[in-house]
Protein backbone atom coordinates (compact mmCIF):
# COMPACT_ATOMS: atom_id res chain seq x y z
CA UNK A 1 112.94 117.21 131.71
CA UNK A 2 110.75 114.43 130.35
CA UNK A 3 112.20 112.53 127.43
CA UNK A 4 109.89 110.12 125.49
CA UNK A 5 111.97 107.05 124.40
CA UNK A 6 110.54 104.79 121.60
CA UNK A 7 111.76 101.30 122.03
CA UNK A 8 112.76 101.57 125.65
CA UNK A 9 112.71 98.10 125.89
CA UNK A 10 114.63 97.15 122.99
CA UNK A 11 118.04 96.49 123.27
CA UNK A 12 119.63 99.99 122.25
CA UNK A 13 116.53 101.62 124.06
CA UNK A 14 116.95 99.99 127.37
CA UNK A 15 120.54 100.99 127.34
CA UNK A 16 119.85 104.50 126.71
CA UNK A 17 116.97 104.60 129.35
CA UNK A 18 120.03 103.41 131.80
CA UNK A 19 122.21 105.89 130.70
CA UNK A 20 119.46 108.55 131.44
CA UNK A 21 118.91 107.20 134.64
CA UNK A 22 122.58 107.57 135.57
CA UNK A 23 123.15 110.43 134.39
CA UNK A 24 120.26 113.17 134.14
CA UNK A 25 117.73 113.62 136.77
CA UNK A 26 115.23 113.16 133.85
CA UNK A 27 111.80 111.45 134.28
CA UNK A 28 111.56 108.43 131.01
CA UNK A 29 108.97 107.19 129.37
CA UNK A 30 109.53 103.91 127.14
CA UNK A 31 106.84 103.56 124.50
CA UNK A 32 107.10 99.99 123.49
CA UNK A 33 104.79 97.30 121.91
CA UNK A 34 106.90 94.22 123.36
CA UNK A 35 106.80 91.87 120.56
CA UNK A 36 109.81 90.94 118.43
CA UNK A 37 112.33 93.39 120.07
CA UNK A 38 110.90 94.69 123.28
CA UNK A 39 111.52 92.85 126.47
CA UNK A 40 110.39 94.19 129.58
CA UNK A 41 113.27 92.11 131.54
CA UNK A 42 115.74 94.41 130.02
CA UNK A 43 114.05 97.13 131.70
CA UNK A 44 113.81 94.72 134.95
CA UNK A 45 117.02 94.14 135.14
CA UNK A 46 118.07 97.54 134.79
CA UNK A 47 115.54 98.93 137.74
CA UNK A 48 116.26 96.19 140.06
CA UNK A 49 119.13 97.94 142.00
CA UNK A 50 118.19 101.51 141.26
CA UNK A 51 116.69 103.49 144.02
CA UNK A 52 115.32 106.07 141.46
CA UNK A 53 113.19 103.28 139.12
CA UNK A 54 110.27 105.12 139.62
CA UNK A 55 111.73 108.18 136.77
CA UNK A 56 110.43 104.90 134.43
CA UNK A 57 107.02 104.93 133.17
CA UNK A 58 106.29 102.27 130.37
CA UNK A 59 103.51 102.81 128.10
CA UNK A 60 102.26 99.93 125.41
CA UNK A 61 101.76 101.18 121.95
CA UNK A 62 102.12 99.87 118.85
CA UNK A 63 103.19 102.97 116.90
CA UNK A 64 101.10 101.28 113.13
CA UNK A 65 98.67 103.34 115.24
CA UNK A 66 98.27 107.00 115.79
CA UNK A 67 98.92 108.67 119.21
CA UNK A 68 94.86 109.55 120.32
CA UNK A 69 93.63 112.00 123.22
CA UNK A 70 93.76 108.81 125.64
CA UNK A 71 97.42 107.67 125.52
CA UNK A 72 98.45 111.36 125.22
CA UNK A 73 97.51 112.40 128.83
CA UNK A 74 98.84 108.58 129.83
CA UNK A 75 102.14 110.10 128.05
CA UNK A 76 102.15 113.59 129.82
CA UNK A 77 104.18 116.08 129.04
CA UNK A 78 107.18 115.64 126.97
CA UNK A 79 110.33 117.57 126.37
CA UNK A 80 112.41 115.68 123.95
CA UNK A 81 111.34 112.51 122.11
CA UNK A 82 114.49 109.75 121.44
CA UNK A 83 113.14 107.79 118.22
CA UNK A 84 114.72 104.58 118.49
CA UNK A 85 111.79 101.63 118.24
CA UNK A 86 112.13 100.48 114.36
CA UNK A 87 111.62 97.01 112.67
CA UNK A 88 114.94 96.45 112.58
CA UNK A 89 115.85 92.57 111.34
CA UNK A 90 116.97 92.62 107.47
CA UNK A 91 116.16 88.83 106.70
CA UNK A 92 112.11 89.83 107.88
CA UNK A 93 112.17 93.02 106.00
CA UNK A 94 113.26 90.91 102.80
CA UNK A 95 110.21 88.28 103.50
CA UNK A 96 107.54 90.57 104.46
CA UNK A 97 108.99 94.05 102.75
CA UNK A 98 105.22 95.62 103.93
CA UNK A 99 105.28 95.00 107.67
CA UNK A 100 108.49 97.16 107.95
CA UNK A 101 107.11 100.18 105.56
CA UNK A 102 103.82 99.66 108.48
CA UNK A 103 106.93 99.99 111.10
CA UNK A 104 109.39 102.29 110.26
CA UNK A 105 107.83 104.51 107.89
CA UNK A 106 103.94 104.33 109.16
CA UNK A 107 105.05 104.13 112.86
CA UNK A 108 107.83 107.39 112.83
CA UNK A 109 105.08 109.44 110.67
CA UNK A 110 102.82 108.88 113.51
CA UNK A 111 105.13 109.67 116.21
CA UNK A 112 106.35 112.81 114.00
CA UNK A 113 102.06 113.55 114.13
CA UNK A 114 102.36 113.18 117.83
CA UNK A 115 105.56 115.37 117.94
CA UNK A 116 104.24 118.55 116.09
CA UNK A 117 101.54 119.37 117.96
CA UNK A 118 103.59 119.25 121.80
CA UNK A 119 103.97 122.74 123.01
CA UNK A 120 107.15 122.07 125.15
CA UNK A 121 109.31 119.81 122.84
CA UNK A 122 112.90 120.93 122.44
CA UNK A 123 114.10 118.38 120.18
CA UNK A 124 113.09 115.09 118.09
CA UNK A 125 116.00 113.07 117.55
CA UNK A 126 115.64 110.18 114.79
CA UNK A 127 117.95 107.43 115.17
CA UNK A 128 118.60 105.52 112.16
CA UNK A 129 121.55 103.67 110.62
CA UNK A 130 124.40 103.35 108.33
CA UNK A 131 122.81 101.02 106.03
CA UNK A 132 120.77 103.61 104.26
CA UNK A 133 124.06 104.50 102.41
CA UNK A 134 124.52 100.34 101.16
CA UNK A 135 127.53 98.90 100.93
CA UNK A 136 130.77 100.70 101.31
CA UNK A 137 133.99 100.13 98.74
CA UNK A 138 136.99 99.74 100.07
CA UNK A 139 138.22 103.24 101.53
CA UNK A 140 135.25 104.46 101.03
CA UNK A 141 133.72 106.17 104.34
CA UNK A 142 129.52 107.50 104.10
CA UNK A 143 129.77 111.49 105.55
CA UNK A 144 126.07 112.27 106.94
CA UNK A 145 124.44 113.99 103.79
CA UNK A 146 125.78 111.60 101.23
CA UNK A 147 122.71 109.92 98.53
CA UNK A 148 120.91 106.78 99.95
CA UNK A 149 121.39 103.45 97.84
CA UNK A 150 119.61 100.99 100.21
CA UNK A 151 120.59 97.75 99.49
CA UNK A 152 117.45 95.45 101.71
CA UNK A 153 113.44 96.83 102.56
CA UNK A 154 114.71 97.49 106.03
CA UNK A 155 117.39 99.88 104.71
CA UNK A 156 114.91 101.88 102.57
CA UNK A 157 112.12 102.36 105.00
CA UNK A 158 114.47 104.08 107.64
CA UNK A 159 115.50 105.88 105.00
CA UNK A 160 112.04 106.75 103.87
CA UNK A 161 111.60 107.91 107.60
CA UNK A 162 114.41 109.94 107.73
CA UNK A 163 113.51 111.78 104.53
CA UNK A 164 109.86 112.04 106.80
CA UNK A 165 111.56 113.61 109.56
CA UNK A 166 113.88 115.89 107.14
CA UNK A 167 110.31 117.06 105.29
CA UNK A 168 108.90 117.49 108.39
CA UNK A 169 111.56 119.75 110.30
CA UNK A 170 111.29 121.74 107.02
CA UNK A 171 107.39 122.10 107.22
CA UNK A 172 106.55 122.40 110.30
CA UNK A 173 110.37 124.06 111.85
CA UNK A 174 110.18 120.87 113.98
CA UNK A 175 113.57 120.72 116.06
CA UNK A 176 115.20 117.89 114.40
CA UNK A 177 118.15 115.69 114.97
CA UNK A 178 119.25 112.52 112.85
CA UNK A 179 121.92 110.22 113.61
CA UNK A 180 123.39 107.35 111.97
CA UNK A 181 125.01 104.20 113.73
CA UNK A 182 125.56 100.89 112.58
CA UNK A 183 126.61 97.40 114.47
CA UNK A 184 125.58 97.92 118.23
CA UNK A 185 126.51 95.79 120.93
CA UNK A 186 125.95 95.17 124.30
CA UNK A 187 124.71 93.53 127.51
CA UNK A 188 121.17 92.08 126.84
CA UNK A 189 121.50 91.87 123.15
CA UNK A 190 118.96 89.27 121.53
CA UNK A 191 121.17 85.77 121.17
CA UNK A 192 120.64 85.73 117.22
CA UNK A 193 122.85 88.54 116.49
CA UNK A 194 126.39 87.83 115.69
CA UNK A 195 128.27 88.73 118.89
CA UNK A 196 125.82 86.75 121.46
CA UNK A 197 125.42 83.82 119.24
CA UNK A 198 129.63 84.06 119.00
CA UNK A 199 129.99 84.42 122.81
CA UNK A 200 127.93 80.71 122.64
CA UNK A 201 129.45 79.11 120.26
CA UNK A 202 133.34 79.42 121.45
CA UNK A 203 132.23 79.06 124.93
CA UNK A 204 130.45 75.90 123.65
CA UNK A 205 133.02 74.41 121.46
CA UNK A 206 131.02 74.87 118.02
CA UNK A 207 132.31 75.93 115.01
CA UNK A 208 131.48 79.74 114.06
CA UNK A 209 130.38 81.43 110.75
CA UNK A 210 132.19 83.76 109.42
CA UNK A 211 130.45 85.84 106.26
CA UNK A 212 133.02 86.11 103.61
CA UNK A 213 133.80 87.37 100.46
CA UNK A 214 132.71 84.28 97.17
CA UNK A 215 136.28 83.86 97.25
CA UNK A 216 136.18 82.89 100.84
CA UNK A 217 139.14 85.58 101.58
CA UNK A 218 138.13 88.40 103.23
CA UNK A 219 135.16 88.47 105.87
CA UNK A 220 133.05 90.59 106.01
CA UNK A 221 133.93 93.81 108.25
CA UNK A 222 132.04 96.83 110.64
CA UNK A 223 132.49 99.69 113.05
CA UNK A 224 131.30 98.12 116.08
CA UNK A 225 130.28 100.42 119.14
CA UNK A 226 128.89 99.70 122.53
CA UNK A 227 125.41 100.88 123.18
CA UNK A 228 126.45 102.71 125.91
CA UNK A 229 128.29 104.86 124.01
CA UNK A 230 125.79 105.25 121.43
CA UNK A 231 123.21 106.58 124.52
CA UNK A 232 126.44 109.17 125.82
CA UNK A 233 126.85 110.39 122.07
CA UNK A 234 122.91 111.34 121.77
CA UNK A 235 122.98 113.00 125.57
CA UNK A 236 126.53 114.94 124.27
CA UNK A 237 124.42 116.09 120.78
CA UNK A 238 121.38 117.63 122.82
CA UNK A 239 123.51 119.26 124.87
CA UNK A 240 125.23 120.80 122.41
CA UNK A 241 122.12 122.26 121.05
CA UNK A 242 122.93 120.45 117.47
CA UNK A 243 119.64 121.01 116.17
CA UNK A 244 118.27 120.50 112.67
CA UNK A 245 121.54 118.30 110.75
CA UNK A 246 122.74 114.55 110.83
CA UNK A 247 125.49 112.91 112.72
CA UNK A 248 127.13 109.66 112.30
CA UNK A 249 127.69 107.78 115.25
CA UNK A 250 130.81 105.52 114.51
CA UNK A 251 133.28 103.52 116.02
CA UNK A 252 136.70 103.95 116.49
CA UNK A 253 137.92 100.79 114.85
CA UNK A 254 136.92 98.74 111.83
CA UNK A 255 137.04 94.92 112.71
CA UNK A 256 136.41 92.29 110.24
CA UNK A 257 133.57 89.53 111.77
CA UNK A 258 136.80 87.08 111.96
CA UNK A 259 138.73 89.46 113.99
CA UNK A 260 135.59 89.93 116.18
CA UNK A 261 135.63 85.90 116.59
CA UNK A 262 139.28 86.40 117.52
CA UNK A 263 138.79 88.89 119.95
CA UNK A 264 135.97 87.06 121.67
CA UNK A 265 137.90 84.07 121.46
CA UNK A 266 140.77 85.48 123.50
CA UNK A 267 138.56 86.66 126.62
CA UNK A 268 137.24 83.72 127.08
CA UNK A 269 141.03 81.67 125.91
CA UNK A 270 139.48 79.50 124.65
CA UNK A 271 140.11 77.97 120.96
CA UNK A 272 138.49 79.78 118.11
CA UNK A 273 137.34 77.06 115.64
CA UNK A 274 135.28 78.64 112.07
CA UNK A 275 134.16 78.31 108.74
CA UNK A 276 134.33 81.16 106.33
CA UNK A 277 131.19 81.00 104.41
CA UNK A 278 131.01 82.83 100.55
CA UNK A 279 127.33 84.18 102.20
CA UNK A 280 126.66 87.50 100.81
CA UNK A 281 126.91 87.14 96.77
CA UNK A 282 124.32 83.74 97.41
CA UNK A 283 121.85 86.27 99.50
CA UNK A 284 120.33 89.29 98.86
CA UNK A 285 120.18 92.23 100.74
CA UNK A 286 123.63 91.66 103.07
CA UNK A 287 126.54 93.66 102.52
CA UNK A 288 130.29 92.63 103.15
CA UNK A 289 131.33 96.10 104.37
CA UNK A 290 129.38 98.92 106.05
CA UNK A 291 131.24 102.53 107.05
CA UNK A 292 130.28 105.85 108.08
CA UNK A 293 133.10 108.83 108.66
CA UNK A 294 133.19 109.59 112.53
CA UNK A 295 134.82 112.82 111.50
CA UNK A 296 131.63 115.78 111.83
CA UNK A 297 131.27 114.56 115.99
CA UNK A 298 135.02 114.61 116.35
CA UNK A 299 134.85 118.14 114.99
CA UNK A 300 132.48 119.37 117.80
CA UNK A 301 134.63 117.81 120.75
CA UNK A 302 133.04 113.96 120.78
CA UNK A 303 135.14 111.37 122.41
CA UNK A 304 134.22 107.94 122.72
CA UNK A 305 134.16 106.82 126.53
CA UNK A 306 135.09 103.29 126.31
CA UNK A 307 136.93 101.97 123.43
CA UNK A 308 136.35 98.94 121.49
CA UNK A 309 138.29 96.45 123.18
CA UNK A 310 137.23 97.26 126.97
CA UNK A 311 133.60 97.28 125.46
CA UNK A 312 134.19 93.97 123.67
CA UNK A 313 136.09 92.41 126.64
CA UNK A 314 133.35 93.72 129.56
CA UNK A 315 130.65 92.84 127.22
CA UNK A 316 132.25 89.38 127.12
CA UNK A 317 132.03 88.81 130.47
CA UNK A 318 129.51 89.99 131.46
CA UNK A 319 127.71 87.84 129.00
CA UNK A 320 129.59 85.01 130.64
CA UNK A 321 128.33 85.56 133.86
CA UNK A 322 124.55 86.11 133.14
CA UNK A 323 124.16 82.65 130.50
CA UNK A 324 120.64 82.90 130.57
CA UNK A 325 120.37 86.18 128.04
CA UNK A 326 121.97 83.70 125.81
């Protein structure tokens, strides 16, 4: 097998090219354009201590362009193609709504382009994310199929790509696989995002923001997953031959960003000190509350390795011991 990851050096990619590596005797290829995302010393860190690094091939492309003759034989032959590179950073997408329809929408069309015309692919698996559906009410829970109400640019162009990748499994009888996830986390994730920067902040004594409610209540809450979970749940779904439908990837717990604090807090015991910040009614485009229903991969047998709190407390620590990805 050959499987063509997009992204490979992002920070869900990487972890799913690690997965593959540990688990499948599958030769990877990361198509990456290591800018914003991409960082080859994921990938480096990852290879160091394997014997096997050379399954890895990295190929740069920027995927605003289309796939010629050239970087096709660099590519070789590909089996299955993991779609995971996207513009993926909601306060950009707000500023510069264009770059992102270039990215997510422009880029997947041109990998779907790519995709048709390979004589050996088995699957194309899109990977995009909960926020498609918007914000979710109180007990409410997004099943895979449900409408799109996009609430931020970023939102609507994976959308707009997955409706690509729905018109095009439907056109051309590509084999097609969507998935939805939503708040990753991890080893290597990029310092701005919530549980990194948290990780610093208690570690460093500083005072942490919390995005709340305008009544400064009830923070804002998510089902958090590891991304090595997230990379076991794709290898379970092509396995399974679960071809041409949508599955939400979900974890098993719904933490508010205070409990999260919390948690973190405790690993490290130290003292948590915050502010609870009335953030989302003042800026557009955030949500207080994201869900998807983890229901449809239960059905067919998935069960989620790690759970949330030995994925929290590793990640933790790990973090801990290697300061300088903070």
């Amino acid at each position: 097998m050959r499987v063509l990851v997009t992204g490979g050096a992002g920070f869900i990619g990487h972890h799913v090219v690690e997965h593959l590596l540990r688990h499948t005797d599958w030769s990877v290829v990361c198509l990456d354009r290591l800018d914003t995302s991409g960082n080859l010393n994921r990938l480096a860190d990852v290879l160091a201590t394997r014997s096997d690094a050379s399954r890895v091939q990295v190929v740069h492309h920027d995927l605003r362009a289309a796939i010629n003759d050239q970087l096709r034989k660099q590519i070789g032959r590909i089996d299955l193609i993991w779609h995971i590179a996207a513009g993926s950073h909601v306060d950009r997408s707000i500023e510069d709504p264009l770059s992102f329809v270039y990215d997510n929408v422009v880029g997947t069309c041109n990998l779907l382009d790519y995709a048709r015309a390979l004589p050996t692919l088995d699957l194309f698996a899109y990977f995009s994310t909960d926020e498609v559906f918007g914000p979710a009410p109180p007990g409410t829970a997004y099943q895979e199929w449900d409408r799109y109400k996009s609430g931020n640019p970023y939102a609507a162009t994976k959308a707009g790509a997955e409706e690509l990748c729905v018109a095009y499994q439907n056109t051309y009888r590509m084999p097609m696989l969507i998935t939805h996830t939503m708040n990753v986390f991890g080893e290597r994730q990029h310092p701005e995002k919530f549980i990194p920067s948290t990780i610093c902040k208690i570690r460093d004594g500083e005072v942490v923001t919390i995005h709340a409610n305008a009544e400064k209540t009830k923070a804002g809450s998510r089902y958090y997953i590891h991304a090595r979970n997230v990379a076991e749940a794709l290898l379970f779904l092509y396995h399974g031959d679960h071809v041409n439908d949508k599955f939400n990837i979900v974890g098993e717990l719904e933490v508010d960003n205070l409990e999260m604090a919390q948690y973190i807090a405790a690993v490290q015991e130290k003292p948590l000190r915050y502010e609870l910040v009335d953030f989302h009614s003042s800026r557009p485009g955030h949500d207080l509350r994201y869900a998807l229903d983890g229901s449809k991969m239960a059905a067919i047998g998935w069960k989620l390795p790690v759970n949330f709190h030995e994925s929290l407390r590793r990640t933790v620590q790990w973090t801990l011991t290697h300061p300088h990805w903070l």
